[in-house]
N, C-alpha and C. Protein backbone atom coordinates (compact mmCIF):
# COMPACT_ATOMS: atom_id res chain seq x y z
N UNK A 1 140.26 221.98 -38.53
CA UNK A 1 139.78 220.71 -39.06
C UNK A 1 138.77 220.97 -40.17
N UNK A 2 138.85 220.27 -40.93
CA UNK A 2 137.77 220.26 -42.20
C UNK A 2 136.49 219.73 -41.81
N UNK A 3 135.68 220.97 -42.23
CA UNK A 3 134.19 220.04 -41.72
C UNK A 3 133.26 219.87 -43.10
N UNK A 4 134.19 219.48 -44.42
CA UNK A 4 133.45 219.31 -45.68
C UNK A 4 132.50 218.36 -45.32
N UNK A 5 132.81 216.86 -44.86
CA UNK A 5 131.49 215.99 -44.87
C UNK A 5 130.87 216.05 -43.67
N UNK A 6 130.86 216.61 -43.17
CA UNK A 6 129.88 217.05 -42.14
C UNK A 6 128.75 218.11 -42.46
N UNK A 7 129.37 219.19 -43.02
CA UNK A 7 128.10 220.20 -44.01
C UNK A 7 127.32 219.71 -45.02
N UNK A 8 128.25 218.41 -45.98
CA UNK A 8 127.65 217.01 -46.69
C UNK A 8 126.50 216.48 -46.58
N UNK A 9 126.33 216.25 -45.10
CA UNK A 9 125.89 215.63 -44.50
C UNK A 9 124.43 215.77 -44.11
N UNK A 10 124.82 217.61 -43.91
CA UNK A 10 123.94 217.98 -43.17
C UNK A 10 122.90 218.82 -44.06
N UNK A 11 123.24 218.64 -45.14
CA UNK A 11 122.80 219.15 -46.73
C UNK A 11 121.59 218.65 -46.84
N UNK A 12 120.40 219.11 -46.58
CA UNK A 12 118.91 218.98 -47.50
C UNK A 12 118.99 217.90 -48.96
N UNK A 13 118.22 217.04 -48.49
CA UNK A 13 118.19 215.68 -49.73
C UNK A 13 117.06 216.19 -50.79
N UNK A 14 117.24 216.24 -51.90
CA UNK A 14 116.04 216.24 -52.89
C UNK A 14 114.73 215.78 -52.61
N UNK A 15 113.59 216.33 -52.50
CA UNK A 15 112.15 215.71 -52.81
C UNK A 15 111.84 214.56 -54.03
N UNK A 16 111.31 214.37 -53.66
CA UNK A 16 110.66 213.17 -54.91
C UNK A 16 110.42 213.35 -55.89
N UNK A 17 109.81 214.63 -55.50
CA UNK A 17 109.13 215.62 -56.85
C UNK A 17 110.78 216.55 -57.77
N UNK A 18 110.92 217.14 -57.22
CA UNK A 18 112.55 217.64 -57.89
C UNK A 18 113.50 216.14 -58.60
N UNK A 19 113.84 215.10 -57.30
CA UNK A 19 114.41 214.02 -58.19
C UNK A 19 113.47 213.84 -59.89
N UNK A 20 112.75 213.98 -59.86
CA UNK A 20 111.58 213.44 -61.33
C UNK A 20 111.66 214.14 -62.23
N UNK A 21 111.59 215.81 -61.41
CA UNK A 21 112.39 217.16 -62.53
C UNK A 21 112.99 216.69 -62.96
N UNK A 22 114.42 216.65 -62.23
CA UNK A 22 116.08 216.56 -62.92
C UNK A 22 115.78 215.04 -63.78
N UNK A 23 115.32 214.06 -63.20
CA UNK A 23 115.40 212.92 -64.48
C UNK A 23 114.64 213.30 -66.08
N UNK A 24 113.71 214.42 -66.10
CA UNK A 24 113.07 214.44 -67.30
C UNK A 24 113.68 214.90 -68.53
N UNK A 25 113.54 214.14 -69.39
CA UNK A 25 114.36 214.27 -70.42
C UNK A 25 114.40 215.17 -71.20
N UNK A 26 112.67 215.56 -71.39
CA UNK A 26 112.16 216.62 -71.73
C UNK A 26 112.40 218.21 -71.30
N UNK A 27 112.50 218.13 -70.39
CA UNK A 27 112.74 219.64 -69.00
C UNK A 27 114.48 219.47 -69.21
N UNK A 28 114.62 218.87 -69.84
CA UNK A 28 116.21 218.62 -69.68
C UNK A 28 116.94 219.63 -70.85
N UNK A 29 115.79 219.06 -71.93
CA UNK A 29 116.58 219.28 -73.59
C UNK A 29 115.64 220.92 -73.50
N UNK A 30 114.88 221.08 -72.82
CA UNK A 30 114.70 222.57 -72.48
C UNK A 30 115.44 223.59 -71.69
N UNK A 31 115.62 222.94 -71.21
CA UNK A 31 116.68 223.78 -70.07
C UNK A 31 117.89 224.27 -70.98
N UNK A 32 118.48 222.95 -71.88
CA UNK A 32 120.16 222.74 -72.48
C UNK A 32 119.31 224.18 -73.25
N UNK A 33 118.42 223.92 -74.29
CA UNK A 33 117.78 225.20 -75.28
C UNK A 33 117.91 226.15 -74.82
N UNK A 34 117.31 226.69 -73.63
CA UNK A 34 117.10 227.81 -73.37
C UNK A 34 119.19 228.76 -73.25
N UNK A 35 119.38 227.52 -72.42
CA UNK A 35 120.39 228.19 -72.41
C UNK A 35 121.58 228.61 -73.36
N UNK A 36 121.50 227.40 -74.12
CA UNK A 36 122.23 227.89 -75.00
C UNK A 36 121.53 228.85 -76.30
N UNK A 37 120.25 229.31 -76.01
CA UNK A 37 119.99 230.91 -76.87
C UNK A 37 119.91 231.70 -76.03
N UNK A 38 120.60 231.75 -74.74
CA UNK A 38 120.89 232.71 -73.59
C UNK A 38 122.07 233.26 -74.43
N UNK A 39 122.87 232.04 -74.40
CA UNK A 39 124.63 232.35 -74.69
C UNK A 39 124.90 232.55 -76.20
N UNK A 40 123.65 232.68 -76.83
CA UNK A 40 123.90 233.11 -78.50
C UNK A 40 123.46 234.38 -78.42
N UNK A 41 122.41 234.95 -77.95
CA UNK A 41 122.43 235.72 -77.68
C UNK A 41 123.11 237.30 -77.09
N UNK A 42 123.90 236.71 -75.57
CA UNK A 42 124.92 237.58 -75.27
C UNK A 42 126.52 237.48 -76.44
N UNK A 43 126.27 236.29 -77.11
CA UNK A 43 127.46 236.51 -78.32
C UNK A 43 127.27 237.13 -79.12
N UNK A 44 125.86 237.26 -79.52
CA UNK A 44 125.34 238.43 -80.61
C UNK A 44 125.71 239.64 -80.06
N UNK A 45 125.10 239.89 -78.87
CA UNK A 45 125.20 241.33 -78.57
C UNK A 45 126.23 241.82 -78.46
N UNK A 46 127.13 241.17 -78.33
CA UNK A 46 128.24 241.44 -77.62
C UNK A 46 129.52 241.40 -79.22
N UNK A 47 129.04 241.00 -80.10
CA UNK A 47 130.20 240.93 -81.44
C UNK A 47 129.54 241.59 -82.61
């Protein structure tokens, strides 16, 4: 038997404080930055 929504379920809900992280728009368009001169990076090195 599948116990997908049951592990779902039983899954740890976000804090208040983390929900407010992930909404910031700011921490957001930093995050997208960083990563994408992660991935320019390994394209440099790598060509």
């Amino acid at each position: 038997m599948d116990d997908t929504q049951r592990r779902i379920d039983a899954a740890p809900l976000p804090v208040a404080r983390e929900l407010r992280r992930r909404r910031n728009l700011i921490l957001q368009f930093l995050r997208f930055v960083r990563l994408n001169w992660t991935m320019y990076r390994l394209a440099r090195h790598h060509h």
